[in-house]
Protein backbone atom coordinates (compact mmCIF):
# COMPACT_ATOMS: atom_id res chain seq x y z
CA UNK A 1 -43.61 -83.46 -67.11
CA UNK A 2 -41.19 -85.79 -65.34
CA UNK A 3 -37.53 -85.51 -65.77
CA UNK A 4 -37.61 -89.20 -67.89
CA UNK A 5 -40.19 -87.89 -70.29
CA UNK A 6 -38.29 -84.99 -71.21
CA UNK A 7 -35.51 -87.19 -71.71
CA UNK A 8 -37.44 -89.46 -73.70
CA UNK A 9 -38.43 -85.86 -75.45
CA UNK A 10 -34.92 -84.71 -76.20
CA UNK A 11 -34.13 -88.28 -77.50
CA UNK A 12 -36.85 -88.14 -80.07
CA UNK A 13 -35.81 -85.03 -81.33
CA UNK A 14 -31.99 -85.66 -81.60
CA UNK A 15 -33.02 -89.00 -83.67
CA UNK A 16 -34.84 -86.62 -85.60
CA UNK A 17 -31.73 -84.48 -85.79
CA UNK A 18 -29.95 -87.50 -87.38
CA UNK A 19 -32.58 -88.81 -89.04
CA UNK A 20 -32.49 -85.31 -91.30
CA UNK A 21 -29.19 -85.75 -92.05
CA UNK A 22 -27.72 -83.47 -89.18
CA UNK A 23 -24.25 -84.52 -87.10
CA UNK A 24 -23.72 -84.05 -83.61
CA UNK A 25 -20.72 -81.81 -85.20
CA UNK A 26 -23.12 -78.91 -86.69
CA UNK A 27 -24.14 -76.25 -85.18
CA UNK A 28 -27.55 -76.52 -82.89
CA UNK A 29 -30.45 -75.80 -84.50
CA UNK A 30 -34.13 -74.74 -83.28
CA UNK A 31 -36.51 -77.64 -82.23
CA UNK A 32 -38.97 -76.36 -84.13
CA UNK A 33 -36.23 -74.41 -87.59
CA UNK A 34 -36.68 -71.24 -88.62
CA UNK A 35 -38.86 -70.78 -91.81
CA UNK A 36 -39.52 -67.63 -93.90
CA UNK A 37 -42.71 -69.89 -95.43
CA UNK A 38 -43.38 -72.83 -92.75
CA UNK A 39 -47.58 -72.37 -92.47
CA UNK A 40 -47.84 -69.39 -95.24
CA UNK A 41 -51.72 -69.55 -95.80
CA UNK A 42 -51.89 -70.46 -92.11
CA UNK A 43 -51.31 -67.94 -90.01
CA UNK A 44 -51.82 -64.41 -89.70
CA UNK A 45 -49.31 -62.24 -91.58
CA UNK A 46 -48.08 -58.99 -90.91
CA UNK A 47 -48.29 -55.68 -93.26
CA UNK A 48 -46.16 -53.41 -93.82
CA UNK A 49 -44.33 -51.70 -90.95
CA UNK A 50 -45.51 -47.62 -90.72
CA UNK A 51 -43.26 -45.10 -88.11
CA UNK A 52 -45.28 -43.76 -85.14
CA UNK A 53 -42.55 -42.33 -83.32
CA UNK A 54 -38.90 -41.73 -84.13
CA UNK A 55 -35.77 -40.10 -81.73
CA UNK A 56 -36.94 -41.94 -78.53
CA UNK A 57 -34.07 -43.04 -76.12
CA UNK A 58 -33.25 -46.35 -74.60
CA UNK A 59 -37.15 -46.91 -74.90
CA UNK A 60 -38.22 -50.35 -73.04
CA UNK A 61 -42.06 -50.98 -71.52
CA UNK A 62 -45.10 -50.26 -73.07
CA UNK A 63 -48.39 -49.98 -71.58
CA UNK A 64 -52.02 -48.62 -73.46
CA UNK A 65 -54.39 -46.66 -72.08
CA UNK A 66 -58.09 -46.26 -72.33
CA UNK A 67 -57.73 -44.05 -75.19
CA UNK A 68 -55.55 -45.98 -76.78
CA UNK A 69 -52.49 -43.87 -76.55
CA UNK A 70 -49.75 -45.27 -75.03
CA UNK A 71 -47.02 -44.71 -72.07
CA UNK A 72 -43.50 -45.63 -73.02
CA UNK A 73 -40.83 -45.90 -70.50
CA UNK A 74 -36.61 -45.18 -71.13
CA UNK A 75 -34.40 -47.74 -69.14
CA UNK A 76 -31.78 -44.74 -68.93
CA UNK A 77 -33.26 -41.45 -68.05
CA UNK A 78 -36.05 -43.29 -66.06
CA UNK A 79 -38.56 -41.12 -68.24
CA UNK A 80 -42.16 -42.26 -68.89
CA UNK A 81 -43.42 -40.32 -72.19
CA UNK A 82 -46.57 -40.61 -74.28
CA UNK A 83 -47.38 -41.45 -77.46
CA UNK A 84 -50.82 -40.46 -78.98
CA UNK A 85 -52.86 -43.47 -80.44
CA UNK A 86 -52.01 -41.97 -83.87
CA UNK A 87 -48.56 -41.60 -83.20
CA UNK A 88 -46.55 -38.52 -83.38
CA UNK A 89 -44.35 -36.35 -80.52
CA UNK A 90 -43.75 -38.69 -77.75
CA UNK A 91 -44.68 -35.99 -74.52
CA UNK A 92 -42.67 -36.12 -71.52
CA UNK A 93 -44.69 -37.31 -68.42
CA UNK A 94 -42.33 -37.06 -65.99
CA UNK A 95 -39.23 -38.92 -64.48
CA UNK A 96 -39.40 -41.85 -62.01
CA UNK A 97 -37.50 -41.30 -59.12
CA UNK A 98 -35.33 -43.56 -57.30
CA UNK A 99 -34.12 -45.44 -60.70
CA UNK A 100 -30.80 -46.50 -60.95
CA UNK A 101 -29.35 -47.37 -64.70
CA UNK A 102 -26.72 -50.17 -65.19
CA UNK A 103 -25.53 -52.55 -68.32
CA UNK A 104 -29.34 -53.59 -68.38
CA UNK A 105 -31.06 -51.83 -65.45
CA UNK A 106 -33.01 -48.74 -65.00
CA UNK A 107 -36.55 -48.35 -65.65
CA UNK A 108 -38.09 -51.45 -67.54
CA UNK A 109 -41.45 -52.60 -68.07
CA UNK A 110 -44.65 -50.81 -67.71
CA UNK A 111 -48.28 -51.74 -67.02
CA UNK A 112 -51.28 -49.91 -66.61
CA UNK A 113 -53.85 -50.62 -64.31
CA UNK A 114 -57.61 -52.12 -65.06
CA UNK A 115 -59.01 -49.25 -63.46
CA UNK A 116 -56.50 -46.33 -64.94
CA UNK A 117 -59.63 -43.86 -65.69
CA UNK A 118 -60.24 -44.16 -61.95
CA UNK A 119 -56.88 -44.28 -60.13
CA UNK A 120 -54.45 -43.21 -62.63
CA UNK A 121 -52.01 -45.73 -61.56
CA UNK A 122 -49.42 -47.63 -64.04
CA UNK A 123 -46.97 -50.37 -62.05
CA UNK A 124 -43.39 -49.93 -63.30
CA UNK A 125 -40.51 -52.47 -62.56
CA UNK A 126 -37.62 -50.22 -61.25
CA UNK A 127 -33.65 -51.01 -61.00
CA UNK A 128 -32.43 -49.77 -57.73
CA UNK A 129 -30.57 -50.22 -54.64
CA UNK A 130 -30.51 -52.03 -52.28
CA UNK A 131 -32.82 -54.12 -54.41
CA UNK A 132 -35.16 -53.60 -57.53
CA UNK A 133 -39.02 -53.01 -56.96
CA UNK A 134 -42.59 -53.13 -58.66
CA UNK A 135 -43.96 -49.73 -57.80
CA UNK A 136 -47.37 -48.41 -58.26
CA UNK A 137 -46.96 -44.75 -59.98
CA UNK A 138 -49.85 -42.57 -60.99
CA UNK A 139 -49.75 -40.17 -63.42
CA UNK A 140 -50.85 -36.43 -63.54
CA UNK A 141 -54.49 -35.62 -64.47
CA UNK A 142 -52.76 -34.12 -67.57
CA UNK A 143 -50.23 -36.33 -67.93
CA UNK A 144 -47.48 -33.50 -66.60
CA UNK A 145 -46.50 -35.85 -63.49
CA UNK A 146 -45.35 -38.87 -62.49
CA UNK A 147 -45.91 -40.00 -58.77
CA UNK A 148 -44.18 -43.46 -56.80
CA UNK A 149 -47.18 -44.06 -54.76
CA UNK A 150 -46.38 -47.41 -53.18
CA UNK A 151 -43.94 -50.22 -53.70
CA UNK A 152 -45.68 -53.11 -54.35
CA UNK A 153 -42.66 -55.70 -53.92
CA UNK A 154 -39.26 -55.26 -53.16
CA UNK A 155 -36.20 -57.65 -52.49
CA UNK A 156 -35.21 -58.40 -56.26
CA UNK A 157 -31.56 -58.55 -56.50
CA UNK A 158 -30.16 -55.83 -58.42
CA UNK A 159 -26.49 -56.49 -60.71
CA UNK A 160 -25.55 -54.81 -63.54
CA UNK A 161 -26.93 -57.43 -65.97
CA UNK A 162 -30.09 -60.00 -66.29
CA UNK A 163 -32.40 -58.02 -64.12
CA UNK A 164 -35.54 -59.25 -66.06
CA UNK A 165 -38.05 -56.56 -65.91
CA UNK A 166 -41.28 -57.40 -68.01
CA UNK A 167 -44.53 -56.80 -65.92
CA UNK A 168 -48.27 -58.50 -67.24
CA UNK A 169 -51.60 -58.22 -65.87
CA UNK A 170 -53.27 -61.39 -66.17
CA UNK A 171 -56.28 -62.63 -67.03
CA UNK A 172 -56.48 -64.18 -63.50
CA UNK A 173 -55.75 -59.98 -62.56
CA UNK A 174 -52.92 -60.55 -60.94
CA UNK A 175 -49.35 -58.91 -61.77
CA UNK A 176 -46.91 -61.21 -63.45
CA UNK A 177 -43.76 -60.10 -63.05
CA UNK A 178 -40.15 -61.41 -65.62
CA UNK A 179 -37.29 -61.61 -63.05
CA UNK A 180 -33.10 -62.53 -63.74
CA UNK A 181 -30.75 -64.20 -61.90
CA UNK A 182 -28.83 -61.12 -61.42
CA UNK A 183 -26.11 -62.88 -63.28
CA UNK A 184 -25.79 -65.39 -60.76
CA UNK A 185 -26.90 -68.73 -62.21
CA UNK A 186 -27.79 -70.61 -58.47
CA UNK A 187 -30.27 -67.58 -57.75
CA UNK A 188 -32.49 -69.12 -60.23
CA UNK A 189 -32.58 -72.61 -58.26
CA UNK A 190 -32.88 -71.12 -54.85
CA UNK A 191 -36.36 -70.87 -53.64
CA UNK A 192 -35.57 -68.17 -50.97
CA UNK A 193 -34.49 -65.65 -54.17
CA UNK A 194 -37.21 -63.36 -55.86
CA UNK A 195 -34.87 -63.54 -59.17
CA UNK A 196 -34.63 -66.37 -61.87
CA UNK A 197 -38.14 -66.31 -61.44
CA UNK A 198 -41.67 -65.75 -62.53
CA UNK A 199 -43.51 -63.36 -59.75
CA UNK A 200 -47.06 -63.20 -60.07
CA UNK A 201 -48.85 -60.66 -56.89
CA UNK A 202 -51.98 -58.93 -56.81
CA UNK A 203 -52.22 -55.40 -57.71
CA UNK A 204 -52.07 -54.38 -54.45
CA UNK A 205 -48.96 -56.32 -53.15
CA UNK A 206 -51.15 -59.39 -51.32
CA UNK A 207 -49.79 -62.86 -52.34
CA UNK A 208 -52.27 -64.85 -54.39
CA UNK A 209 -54.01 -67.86 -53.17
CA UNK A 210 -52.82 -70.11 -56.16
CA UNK A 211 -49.07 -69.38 -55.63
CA UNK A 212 -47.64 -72.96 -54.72
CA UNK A 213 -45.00 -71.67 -52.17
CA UNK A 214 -46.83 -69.31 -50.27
CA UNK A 215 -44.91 -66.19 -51.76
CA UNK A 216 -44.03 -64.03 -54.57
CA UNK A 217 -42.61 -66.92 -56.63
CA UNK A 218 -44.87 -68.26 -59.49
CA UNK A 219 -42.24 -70.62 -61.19
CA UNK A 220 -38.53 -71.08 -60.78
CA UNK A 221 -35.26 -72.09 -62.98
CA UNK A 222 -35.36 -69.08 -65.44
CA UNK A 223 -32.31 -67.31 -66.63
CA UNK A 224 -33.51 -64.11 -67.88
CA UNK A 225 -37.13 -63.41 -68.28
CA UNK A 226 -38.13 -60.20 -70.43
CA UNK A 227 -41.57 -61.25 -71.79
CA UNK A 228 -44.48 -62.70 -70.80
CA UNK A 229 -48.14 -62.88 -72.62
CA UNK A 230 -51.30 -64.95 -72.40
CA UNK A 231 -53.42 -66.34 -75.13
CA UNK A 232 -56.93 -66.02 -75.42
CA UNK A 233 -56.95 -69.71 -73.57
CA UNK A 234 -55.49 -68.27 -70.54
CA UNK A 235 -52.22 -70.36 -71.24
CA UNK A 236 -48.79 -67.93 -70.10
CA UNK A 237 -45.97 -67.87 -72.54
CA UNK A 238 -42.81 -66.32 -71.35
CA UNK A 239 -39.28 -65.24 -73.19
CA UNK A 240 -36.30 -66.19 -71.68
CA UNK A 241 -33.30 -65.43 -72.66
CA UNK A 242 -30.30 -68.50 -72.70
CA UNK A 243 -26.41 -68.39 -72.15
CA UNK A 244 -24.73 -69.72 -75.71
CA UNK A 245 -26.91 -72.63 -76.81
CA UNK A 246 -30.72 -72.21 -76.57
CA UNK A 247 -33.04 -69.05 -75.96
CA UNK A 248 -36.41 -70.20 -74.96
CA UNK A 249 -40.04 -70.04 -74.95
CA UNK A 250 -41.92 -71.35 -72.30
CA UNK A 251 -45.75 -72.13 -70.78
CA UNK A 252 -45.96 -71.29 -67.45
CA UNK A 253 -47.41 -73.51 -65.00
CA UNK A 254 -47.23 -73.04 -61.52
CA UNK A 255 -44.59 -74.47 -59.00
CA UNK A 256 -42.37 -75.57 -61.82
CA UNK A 257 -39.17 -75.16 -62.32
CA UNK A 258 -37.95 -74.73 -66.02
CA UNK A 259 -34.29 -75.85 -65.59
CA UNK A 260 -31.41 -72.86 -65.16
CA UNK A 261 -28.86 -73.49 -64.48
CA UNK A 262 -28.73 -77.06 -64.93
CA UNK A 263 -30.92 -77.03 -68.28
CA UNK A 264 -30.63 -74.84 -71.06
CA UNK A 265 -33.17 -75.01 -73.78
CA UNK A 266 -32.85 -78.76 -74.67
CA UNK A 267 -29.35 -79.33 -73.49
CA UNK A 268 -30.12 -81.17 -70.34
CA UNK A 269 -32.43 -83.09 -68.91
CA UNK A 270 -33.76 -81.01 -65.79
CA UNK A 271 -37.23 -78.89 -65.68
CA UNK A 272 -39.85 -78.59 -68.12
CA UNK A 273 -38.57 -78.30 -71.92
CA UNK A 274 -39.75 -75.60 -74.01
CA UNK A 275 -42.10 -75.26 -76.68
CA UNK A 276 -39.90 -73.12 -78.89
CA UNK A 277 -36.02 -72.58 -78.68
CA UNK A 278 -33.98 -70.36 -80.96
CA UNK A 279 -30.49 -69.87 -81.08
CA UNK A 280 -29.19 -66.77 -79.39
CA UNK A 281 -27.37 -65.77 -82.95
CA UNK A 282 -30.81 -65.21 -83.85
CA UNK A 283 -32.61 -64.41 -81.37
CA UNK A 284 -31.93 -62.97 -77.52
CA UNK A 285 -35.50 -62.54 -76.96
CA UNK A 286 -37.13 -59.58 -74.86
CA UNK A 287 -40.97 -58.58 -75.56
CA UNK A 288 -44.14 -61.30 -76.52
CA UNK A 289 -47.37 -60.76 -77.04
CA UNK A 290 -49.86 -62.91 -78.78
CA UNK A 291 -52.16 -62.18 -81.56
CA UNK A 292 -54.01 -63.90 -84.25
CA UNK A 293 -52.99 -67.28 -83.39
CA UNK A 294 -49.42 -66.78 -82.98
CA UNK A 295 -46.96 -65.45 -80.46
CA UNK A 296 -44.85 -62.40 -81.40
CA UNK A 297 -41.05 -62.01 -80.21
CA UNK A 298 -38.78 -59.27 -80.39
CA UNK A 299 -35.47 -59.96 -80.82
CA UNK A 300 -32.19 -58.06 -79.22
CA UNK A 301 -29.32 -59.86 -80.72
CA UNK A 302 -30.80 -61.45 -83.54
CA UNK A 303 -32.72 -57.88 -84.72
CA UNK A 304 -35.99 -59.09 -86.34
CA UNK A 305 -39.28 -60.04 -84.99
CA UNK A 306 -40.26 -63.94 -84.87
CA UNK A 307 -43.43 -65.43 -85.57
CA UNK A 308 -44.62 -68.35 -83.78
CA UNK A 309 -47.55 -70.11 -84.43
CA UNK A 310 -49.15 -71.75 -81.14
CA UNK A 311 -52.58 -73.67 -80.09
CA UNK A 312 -52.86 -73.32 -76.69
CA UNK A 313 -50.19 -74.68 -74.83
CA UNK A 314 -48.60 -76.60 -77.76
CA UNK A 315 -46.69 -75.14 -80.99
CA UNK A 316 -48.76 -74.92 -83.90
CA UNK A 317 -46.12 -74.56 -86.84
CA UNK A 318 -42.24 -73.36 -87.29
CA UNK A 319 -41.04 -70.42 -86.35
CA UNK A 320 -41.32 -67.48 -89.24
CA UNK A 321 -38.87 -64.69 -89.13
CA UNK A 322 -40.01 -60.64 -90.18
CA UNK A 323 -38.05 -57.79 -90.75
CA UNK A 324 -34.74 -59.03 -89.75
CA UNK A 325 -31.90 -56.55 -89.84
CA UNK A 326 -34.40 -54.04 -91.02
CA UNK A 327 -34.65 -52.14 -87.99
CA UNK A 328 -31.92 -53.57 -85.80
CA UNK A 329 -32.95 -54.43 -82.29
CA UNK A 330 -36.17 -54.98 -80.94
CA UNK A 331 -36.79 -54.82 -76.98
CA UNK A 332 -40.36 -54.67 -77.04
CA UNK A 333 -43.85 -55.98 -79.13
CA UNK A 334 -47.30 -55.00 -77.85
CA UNK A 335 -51.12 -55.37 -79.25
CA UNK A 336 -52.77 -52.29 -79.31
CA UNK A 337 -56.54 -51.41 -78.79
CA UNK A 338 -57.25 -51.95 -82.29
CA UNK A 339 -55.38 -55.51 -82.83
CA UNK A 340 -52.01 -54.26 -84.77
CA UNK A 341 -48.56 -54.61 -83.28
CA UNK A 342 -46.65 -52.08 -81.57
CA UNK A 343 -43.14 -52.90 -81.96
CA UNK A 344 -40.47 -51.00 -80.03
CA UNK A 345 -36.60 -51.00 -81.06
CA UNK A 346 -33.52 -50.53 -78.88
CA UNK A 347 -30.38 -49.24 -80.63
CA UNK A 348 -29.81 -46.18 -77.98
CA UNK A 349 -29.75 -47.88 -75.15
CA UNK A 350 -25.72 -48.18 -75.64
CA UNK A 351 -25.39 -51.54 -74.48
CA UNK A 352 -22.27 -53.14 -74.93
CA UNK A 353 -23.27 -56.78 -76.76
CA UNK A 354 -25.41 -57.39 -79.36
CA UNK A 355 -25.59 -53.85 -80.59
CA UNK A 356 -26.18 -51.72 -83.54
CA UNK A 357 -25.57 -48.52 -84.39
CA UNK A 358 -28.37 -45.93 -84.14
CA UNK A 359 -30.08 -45.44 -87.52
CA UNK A 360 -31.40 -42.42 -88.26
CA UNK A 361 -34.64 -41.22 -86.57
CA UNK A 362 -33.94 -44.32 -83.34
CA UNK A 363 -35.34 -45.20 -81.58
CA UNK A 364 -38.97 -45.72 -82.63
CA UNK A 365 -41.95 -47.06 -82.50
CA UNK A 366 -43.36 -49.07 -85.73
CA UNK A 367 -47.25 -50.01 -86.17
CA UNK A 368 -47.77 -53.14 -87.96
CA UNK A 369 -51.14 -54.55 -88.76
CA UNK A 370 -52.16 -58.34 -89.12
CA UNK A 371 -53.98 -60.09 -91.64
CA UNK A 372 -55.79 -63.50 -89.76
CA UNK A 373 -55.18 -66.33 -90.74
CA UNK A 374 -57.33 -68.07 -93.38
């Protein structure tokens, strides 16, 4: 999209804006409002939350596994435990070395290989020094070890804060990797930095042939990614948190750049817009995954799980808020073997904004299971 149709775009939906009776005065609102019945009848609805797993700490990725049990990873004891398909004890796998913990880093996302009956081998983004890394790990016959095999890419700037972290494998099977600016804004707009970025390499480090720049970098201009997803399309959504004005939701194309720090959300005119923003009040997205027609989004500071309905690359209703304040934060939402939702929450990770107090039995895992739409 050219910058003077996404004017023309942000135009149209500030005359909506005033149109609806809205001032320039109120606070922002989502292009696309929250709605606890926009589409009911629609789209696919969720059940009924049930506890897999309770006392987990600081948990973050989550990756299946053939079986459909699942590794879950703790951003501050750099853990990896798993969690039977059924639920249950969460058994300790073993400890990633080389992870050092910050505000936001440590260990973060998780995903398993294609092959993992074969070689055993999960990827695992890991805050360190002198720079993060995507490592290749493989885990024990018996899943009583964890080993760092390889690195697959290093040279992500490490900071304490906006380190990104969410890893994807593709339909294209490649690695797709969420990076921050490392809480420096011009990172994002620099095309010699690995951070404000989306990373997409092969499994086994190589550079694909579709990346537009030759290297690593997939798309550029992104604050703070922490989730990406694909629909059954092939079309790559991706969560990104904002500053104070808009968090976002984005489709990933490649060699774009999606505004930061010029743009954020719709205020500005740089970049591609969005297809969904939120406001961080209710939202500060991490996790996405898609199912049933929609795309589902954990959220950090706004502590419920959003709902938004997509066809392809385009939205496909409002967004629909679930279990908000229920279960305080939520860091991560997968789809499991058999089509429910996995939904992680992060109250122990003792962060220092948009927190919560640990409830009793945090952190845990909740199943939820989906009705399709009619």
């Amino acid at each position: 999209m050219r910058i003077t149709e996404r004017t023309a775009t942000v135009v149209a939906l500030v005359a909506a804006l005033v149109l609806s009776g809205c001032t320039a005065s109120e606070d922002p609102v989502p292009v696309r409002g929250p709605s606890s019945t926009a589409g009911v009848g629609s789209v696919a609805e969720p059940g009924e939350p049930v506890e897999l797993v309770t006392g987990l700490d600081s948990p973050w990725g989550l990756a299946f596994l053939p079986d459909g049990s699942a590794l879950v990873s703790s951003r501050l004891t750099a853990e990896i435990r798993r969690v039977p398909a059924d639920g249950g004890d969460a058994e300790l796998v073993g400890v990633v070395p080389g992870v050092e913990t910050s505000s936001e880093g440590g260990l973060l996302g998780l995903a398993t290989s294609p092959d993992f009956a074969a070689d055993r081998t999960v990827f695992a983004y890991v805050s360190g020094s002198p720079t993060n890394r995507v490592t290749a790990l493989r885990i024990g016959e018996d899943f009583d070890s964890v080993t760092e095999e390889r690195v697959l890419l290093e040279g992500i700037e490490t900071a304490d804060r906006h380190h990104g972290g969410r890893l994807r494998i593709g339909p294209d099977g490649n690695l797709w990797i969420g990076t921050g600016d490392a809480f420096d804004p011009e990172n994002a707009a620099d095309d010699d930095s690995l951070n404000g970025k989306i990373l997409r390499i092969g499994l086994d480090g190589s550079i694909p042939a579709g990346n537009p720049s030759g290297t690593a970098i997939y798309s550029s201009g992104h604050r703070n990614v922490q989730g990406i997803t694909f629909g059954p399309d092939g079309t790559a959504y991706a969560s990104e948190l904002g500053h104070r004005t808009w968090d976002e939701v984005n489709v990933l194309n490649a060699g774009l750049d999606y505004g930061w720090p010029e743009t954020e959300g719709i205020a500005g005119d740089t970049g591609e817009p969005p297809i969904f923003t939120i406001h961080p009040d209710d939202a500060s997205p991490s996790g996405i995954a898609y199912a049933a027609g929609s795309l589902w989004m954990g959220a950090l500071g706004g502590q419920r799980l959003w709902q938004l309905p997509v066809d392809g690359p385009a939205p496909a209703g409002d967004p629909i808020e679930h279990l908000a304040g229920e279960y305080g934060r939520i860091r991560t939402v997968e789809v499991a073997p058999d089509g429910a939702l996995w939904i992680v929450t992060s109250n122990t990770d003792r962060a220092t904004w948009g927190g919560t107090d640990p409830r009793p039995g945090d952190d845990r895992i909740l199943r939820v299971e989906l009705t399709p739409p009619e």
